[in-house]
N, C-alpha and C. Protein backbone atom coordinates (compact mmCIF):
# COMPACT_ATOMS: atom_id res chain seq x y z
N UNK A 1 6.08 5.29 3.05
CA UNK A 1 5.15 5.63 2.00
C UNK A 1 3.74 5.30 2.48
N UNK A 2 2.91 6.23 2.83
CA UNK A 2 1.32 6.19 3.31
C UNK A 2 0.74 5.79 2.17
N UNK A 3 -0.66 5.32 1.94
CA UNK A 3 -1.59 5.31 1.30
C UNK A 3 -2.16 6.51 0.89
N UNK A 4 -2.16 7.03 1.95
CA UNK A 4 -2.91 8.67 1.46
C UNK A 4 -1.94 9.49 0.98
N UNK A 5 -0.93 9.54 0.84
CA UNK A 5 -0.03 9.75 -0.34
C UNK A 5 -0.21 9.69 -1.52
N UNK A 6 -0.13 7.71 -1.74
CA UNK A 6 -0.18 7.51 -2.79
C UNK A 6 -2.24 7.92 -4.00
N UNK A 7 -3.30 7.93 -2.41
CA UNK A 7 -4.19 7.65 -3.05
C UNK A 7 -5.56 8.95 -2.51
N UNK A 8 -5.42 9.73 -3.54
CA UNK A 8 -6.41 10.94 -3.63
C UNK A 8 -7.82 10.94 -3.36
N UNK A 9 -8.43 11.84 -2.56
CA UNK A 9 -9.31 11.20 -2.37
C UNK A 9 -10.70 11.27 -3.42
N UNK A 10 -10.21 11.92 -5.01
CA UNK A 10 -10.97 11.39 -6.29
C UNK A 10 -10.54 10.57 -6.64
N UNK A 11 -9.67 9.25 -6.09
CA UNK A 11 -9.06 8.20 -6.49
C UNK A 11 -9.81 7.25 -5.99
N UNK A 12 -10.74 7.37 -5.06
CA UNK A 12 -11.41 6.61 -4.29
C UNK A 12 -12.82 5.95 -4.88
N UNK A 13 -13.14 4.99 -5.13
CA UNK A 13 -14.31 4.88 -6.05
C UNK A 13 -15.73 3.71 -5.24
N UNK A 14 -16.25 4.52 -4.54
CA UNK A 14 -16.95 2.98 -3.39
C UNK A 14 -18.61 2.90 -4.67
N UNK A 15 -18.95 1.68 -3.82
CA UNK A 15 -19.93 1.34 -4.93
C UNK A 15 -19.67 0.71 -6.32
N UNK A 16 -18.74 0.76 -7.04
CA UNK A 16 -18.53 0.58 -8.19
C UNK A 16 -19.29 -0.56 -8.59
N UNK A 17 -20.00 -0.34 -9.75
CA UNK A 17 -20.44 -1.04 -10.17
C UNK A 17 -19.87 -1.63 -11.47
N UNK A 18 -19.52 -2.85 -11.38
CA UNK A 18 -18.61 -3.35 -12.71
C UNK A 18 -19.22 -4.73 -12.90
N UNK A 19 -18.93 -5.95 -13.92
CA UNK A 19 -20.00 -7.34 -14.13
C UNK A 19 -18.48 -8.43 -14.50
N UNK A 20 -17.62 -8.16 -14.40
CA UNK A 20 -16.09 -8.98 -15.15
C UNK A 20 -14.92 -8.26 -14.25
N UNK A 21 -13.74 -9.15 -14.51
CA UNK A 21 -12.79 -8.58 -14.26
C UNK A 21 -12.22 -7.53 -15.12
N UNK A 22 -12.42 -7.80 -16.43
CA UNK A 22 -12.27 -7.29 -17.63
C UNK A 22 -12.60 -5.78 -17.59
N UNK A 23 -14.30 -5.61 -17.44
CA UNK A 23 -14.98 -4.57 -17.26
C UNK A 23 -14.47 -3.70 -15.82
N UNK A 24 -14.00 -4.68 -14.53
CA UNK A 24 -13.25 -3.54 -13.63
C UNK A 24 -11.70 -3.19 -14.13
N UNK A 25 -11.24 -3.61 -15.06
CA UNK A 25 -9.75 -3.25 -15.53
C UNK A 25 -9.91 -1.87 -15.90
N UNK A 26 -10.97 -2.02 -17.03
CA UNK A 26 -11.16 -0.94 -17.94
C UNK A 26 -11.89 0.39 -17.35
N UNK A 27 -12.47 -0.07 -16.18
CA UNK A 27 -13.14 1.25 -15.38
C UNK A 27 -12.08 1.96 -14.41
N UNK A 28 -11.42 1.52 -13.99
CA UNK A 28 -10.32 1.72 -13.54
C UNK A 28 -9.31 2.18 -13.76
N UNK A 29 -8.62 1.82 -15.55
CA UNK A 29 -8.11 2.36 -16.43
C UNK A 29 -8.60 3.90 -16.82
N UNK A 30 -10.10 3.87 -16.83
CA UNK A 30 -10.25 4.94 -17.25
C UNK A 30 -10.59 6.10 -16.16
N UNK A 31 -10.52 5.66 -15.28
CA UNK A 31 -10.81 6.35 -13.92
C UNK A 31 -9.64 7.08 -13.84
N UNK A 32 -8.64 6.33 -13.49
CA UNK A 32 -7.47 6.88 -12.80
C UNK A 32 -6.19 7.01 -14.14
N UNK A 33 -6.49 7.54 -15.11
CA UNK A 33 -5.82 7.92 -16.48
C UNK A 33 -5.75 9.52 -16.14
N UNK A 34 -6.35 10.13 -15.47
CA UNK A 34 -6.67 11.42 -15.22
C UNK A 34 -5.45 11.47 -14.22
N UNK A 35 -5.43 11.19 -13.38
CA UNK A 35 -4.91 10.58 -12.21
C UNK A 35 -3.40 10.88 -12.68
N UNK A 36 -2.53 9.74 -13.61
CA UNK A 36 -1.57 9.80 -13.64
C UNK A 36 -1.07 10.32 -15.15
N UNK A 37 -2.19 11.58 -15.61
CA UNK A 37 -1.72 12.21 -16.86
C UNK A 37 -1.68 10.58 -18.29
N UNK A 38 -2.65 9.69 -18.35
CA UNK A 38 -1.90 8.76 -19.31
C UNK A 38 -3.26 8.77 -19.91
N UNK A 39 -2.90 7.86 -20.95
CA UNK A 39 -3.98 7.50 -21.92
C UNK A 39 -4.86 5.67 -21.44
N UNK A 40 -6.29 6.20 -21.24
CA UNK A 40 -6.58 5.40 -20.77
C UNK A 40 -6.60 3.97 -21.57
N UNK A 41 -6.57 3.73 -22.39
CA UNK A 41 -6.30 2.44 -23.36
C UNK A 41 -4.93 1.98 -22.93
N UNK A 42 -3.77 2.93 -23.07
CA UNK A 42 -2.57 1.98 -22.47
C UNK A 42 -2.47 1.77 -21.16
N UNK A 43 -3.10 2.14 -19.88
CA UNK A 43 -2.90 1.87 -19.05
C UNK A 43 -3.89 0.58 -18.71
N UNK A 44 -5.19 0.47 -19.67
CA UNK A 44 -5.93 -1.04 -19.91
C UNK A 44 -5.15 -1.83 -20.26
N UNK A 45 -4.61 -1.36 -21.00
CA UNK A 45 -3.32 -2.74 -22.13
C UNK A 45 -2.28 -3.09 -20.72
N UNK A 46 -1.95 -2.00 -19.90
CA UNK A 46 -0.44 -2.45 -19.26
C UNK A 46 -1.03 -3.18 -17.85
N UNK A 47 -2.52 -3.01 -17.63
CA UNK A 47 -3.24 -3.90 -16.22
C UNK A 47 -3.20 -5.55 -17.15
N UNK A 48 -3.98 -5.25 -18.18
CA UNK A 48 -4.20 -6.43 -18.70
C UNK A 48 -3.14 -7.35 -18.73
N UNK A 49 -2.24 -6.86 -19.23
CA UNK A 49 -0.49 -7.59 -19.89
C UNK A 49 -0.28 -8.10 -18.66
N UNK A 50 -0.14 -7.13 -17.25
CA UNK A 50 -0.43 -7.44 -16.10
C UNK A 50 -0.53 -9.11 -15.31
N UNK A 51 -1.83 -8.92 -15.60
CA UNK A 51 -2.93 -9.87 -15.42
C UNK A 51 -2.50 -11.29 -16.25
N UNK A 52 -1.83 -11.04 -17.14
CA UNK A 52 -2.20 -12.29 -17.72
C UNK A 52 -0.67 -13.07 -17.54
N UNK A 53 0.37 -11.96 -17.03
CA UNK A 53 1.36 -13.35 -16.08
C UNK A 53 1.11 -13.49 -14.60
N UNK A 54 -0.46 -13.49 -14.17
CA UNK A 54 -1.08 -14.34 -12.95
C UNK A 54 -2.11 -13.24 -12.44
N UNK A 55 -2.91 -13.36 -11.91
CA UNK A 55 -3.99 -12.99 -11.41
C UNK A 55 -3.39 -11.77 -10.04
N UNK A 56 -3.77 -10.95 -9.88
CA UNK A 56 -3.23 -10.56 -8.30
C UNK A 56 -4.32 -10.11 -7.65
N UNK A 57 -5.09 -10.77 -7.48
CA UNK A 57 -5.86 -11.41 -6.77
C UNK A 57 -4.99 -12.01 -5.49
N UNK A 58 -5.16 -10.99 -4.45
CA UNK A 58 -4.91 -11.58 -3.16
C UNK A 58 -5.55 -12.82 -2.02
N UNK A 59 -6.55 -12.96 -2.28
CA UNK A 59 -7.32 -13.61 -1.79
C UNK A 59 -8.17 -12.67 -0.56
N UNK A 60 -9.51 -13.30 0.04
CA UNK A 60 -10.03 -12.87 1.16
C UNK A 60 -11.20 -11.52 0.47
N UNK A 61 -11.28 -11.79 -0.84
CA UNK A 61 -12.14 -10.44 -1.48
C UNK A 61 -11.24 -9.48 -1.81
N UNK A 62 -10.08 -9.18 -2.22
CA UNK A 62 -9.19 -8.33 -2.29
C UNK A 62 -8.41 -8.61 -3.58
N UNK A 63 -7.89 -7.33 -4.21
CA UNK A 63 -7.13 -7.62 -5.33
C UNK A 63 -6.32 -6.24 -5.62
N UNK A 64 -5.03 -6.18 -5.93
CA UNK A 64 -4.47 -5.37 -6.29
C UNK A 64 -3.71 -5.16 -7.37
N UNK A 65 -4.51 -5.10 -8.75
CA UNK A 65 -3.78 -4.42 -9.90
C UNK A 65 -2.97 -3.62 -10.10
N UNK A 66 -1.73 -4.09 -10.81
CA UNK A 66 -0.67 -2.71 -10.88
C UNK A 66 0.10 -2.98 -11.74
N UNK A 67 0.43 -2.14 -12.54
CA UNK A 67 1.75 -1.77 -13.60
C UNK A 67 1.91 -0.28 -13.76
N UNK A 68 3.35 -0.84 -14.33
CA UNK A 68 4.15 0.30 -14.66
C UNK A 68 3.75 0.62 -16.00
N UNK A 69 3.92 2.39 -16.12
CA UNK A 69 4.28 2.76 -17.87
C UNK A 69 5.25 3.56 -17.90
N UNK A 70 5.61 3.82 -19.22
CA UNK A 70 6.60 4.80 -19.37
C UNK A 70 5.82 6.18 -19.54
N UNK A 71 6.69 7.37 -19.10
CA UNK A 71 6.30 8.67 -19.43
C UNK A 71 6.06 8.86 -18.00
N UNK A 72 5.46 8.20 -16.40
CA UNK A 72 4.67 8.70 -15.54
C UNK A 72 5.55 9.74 -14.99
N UNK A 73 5.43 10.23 -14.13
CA UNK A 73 6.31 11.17 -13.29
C UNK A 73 6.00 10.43 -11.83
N UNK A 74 4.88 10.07 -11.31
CA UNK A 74 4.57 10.00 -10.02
C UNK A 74 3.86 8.74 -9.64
N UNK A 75 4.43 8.10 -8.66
CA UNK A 75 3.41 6.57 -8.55
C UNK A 75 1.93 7.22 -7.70
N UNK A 76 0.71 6.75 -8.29
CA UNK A 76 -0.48 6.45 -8.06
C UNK A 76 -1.38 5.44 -7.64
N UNK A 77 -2.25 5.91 -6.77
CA UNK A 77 -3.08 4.25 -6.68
C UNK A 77 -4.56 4.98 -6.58
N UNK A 78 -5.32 3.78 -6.73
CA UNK A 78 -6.90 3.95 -6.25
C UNK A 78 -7.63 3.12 -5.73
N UNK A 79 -8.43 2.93 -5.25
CA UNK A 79 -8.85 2.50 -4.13
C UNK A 79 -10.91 1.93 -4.52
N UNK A 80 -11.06 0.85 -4.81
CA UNK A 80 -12.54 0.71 -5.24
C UNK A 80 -12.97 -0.68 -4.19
N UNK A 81 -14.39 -0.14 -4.07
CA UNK A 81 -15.06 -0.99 -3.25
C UNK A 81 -16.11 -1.07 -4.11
N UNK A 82 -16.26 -2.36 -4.16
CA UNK A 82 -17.32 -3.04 -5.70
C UNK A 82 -18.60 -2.98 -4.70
N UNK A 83 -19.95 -2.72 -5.90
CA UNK A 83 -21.48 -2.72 -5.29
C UNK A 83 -20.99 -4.81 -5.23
N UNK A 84 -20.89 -5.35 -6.02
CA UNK A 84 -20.96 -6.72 -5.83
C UNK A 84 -19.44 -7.18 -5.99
N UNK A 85 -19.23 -8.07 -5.91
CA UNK A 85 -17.89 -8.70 -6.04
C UNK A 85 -17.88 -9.59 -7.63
N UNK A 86 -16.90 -9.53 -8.13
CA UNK A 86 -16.58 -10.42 -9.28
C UNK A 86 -15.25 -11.46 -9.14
N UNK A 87 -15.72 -12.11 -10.40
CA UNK A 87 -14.56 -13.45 -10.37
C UNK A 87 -12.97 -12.55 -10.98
N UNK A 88 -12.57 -12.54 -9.80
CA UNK A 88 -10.98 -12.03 -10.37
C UNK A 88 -9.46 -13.33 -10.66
N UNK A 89 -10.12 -14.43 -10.35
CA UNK A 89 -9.06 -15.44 -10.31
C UNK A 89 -8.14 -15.55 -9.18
N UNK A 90 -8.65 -15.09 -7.96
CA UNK A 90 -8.00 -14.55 -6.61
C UNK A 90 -7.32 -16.64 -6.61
N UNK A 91 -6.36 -16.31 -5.85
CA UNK A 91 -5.43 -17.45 -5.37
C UNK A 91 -6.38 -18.58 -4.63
N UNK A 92 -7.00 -17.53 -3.44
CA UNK A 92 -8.48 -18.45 -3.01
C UNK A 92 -9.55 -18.87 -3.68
N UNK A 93 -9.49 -18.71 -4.96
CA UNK A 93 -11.12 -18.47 -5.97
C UNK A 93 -12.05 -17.90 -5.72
N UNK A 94 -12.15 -16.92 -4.71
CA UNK A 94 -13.28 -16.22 -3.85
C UNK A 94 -13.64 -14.72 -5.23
N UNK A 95 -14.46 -14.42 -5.13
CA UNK A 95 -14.84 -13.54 -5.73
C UNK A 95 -14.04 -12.46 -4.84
N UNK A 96 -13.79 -11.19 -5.69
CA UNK A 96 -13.08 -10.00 -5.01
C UNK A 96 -14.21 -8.69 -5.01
N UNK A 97 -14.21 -7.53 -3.26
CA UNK A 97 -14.81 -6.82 -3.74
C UNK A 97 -13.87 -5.30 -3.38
N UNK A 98 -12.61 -5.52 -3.16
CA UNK A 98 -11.97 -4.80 -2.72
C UNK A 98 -10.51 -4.56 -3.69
N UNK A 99 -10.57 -3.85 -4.41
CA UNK A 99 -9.62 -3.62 -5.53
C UNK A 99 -8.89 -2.30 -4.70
N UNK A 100 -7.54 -2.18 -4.91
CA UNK A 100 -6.56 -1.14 -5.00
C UNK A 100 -5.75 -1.34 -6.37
N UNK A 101 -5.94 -0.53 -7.23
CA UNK A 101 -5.03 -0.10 -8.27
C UNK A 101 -3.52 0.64 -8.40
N UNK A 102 -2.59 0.25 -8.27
CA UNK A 102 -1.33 0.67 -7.99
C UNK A 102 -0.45 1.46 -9.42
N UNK A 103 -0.31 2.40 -10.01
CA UNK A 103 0.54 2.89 -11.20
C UNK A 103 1.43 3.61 -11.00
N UNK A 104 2.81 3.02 -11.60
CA UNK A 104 4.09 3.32 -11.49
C UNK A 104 4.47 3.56 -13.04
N UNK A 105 5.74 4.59 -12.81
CA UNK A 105 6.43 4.94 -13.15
C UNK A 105 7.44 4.12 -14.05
N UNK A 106 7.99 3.42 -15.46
CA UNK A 106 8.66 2.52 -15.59
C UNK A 106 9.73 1.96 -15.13
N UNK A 107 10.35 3.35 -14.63
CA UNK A 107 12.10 3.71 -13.68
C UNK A 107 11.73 3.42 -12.65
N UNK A 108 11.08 3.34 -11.41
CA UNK A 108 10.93 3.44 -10.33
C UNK A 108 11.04 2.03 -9.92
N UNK A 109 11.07 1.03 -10.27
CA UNK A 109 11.24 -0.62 -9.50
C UNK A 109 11.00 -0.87 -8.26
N UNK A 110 12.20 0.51 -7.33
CA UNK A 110 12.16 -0.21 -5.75
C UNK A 110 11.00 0.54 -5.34
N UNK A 111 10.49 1.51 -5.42
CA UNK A 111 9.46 2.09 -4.72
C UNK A 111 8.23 2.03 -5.27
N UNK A 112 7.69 1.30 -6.12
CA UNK A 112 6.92 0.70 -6.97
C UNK A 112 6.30 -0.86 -5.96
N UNK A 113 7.67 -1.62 -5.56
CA UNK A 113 7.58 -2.49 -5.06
C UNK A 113 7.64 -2.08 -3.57
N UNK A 114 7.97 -1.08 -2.97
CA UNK A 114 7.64 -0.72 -1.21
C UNK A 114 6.20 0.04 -1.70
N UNK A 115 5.89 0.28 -2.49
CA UNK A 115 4.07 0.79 -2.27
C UNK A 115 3.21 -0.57 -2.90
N UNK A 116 3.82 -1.57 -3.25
CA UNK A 116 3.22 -2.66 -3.18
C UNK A 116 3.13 -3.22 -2.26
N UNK A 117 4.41 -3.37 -1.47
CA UNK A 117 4.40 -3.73 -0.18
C UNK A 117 3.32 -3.03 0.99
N UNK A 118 3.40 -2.12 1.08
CA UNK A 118 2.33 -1.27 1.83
C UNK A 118 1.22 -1.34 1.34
N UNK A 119 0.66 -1.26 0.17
CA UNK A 119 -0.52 -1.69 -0.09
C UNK A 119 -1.31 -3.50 0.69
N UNK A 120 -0.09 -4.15 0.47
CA UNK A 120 -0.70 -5.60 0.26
C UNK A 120 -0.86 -5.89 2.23
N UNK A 121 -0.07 -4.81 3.01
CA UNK A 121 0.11 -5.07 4.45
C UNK A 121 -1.15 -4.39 5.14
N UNK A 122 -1.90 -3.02 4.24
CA UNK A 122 -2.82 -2.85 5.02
C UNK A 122 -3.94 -3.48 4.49
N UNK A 123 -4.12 -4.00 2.62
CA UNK A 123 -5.12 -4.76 2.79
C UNK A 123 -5.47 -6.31 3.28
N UNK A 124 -4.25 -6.71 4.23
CA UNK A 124 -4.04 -8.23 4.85
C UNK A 124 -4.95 -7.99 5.71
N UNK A 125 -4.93 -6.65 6.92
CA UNK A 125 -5.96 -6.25 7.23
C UNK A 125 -7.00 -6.68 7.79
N UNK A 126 -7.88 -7.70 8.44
CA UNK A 126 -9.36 -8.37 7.76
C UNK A 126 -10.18 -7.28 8.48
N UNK A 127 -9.75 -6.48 9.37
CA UNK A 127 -10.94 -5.68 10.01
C UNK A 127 -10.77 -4.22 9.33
N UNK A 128 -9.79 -3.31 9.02
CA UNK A 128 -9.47 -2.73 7.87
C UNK A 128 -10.20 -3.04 6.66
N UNK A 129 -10.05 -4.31 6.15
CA UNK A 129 -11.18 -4.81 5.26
C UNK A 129 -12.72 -4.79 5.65
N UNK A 130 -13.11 -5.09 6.24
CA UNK A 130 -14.54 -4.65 6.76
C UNK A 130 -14.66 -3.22 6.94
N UNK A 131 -14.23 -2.53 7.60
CA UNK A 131 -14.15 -1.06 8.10
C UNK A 131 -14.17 -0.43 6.47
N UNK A 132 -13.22 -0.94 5.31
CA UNK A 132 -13.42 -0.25 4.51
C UNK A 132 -15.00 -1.26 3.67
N UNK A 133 -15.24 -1.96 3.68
CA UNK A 133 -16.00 -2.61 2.72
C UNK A 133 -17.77 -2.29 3.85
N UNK A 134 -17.20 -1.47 4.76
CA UNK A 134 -18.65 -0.83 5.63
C UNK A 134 -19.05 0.80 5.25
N UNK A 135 -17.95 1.38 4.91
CA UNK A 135 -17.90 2.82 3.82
C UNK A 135 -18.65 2.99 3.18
N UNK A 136 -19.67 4.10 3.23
CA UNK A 136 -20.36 3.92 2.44
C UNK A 136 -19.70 5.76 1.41
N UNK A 137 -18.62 6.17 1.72
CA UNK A 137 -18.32 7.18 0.23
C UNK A 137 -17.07 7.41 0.32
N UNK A 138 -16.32 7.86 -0.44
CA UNK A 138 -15.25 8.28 -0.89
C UNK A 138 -14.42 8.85 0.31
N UNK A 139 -15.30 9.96 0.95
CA UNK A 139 -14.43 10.61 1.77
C UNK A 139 -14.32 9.69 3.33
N UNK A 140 -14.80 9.07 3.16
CA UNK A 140 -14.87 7.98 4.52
C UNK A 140 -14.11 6.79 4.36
N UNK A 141 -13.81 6.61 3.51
CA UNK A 141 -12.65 5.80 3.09
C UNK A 141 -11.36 5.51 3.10
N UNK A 142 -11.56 7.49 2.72
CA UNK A 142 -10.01 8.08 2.77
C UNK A 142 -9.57 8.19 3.85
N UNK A 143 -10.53 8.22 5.33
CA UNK A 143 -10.28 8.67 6.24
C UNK A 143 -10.14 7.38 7.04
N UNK A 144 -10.53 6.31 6.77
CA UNK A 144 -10.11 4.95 7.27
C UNK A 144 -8.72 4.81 6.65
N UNK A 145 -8.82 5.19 5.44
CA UNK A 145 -7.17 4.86 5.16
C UNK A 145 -6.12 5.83 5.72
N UNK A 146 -6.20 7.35 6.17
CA UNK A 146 -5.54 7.91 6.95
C UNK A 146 -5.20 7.45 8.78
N UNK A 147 -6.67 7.20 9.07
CA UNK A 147 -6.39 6.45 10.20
C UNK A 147 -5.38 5.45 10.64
N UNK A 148 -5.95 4.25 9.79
CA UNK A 148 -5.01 3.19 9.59
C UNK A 148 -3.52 3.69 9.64
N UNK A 149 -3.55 4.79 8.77
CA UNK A 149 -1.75 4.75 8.35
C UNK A 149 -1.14 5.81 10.13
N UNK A 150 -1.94 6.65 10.61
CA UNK A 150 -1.60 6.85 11.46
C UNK A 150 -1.29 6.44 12.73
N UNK A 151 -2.54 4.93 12.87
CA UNK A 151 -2.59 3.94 14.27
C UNK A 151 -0.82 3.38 13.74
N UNK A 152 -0.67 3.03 12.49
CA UNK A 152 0.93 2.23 11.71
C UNK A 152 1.55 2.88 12.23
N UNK A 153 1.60 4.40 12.31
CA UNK A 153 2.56 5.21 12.74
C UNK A 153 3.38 5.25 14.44
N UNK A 154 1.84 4.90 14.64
CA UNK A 154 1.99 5.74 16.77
C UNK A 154 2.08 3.86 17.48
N UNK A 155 1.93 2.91 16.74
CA UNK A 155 2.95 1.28 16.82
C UNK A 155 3.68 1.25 17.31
């Protein structure tokens, strides 16, 4: 399961400007509601609900929000690089400026959790992390994240 699979490249959001964790839930929510056909309020409610049995906050400036809803057809993700970083409650306490948003399907469990897995392996990353947090748009992003998944490939 690639990234560029899971993540379009209007899924891609660099710059973002957000002031809370709160406020990037909800931009995000409403970003990528389009994305996976849902209503952007429940997919706020199902990050939030999320969030509040632990932070996923990876540490190193990085964070990857994700839940499931019912109704999806197709797992989704998106991909934001914050103008500043905010307090996400990361494991390290570091402020985060590198969010991937992950949305699944309620049925889907195991492949929900192998595109978590793949998510959390290329943003371990730290030069991947720079390379993307040096991006300055959408389509250059996408193309670090195609890269990446192709150097994974030819390994």
């Amino acid at each position: 399961m690639d990234l560029t699979d899971l993540t379009a490249t209007d899924a891609v959001f660099p710059q973002l400007r957000v002031g809370s964790k709160k406020a990037l839930l909800q931009e995000l929510a409403s970003r990528m509601a389009a994305q996976v056909q849902a209503d952007h309020r429940e997919l706020f409610a199902a990050l939030l609900e999320r969030e509040r049995l632990g932070s996923t906050g990876m540490g190193r400036g990085v964070a990857i929000p994700h839940c499931r809803l019912p109704g999806l057809t197709k797992i989704a993700g998106g991909l934001a690089q914050l103008e500043s970083p905010v307090d996400f409650e990361a494991v390290d306490g570091e402020p985060v400026d590198l969010v991937y948003v992950l949305i699944a399907p309620d049925c889907c469990g195991s492949d929900h959790l192998r595109a978590l897995a793949r998510v959390s392996r290329v943003l371990r990353d730290q030069t991947m992390c720079q390379k993307l947090r040096g991006a300055r748009d959408a389509a250059a992003i996408h193309t670090l994240l195609a890269d990446h998944e192709e150097a994974s490939r030819a390994a």
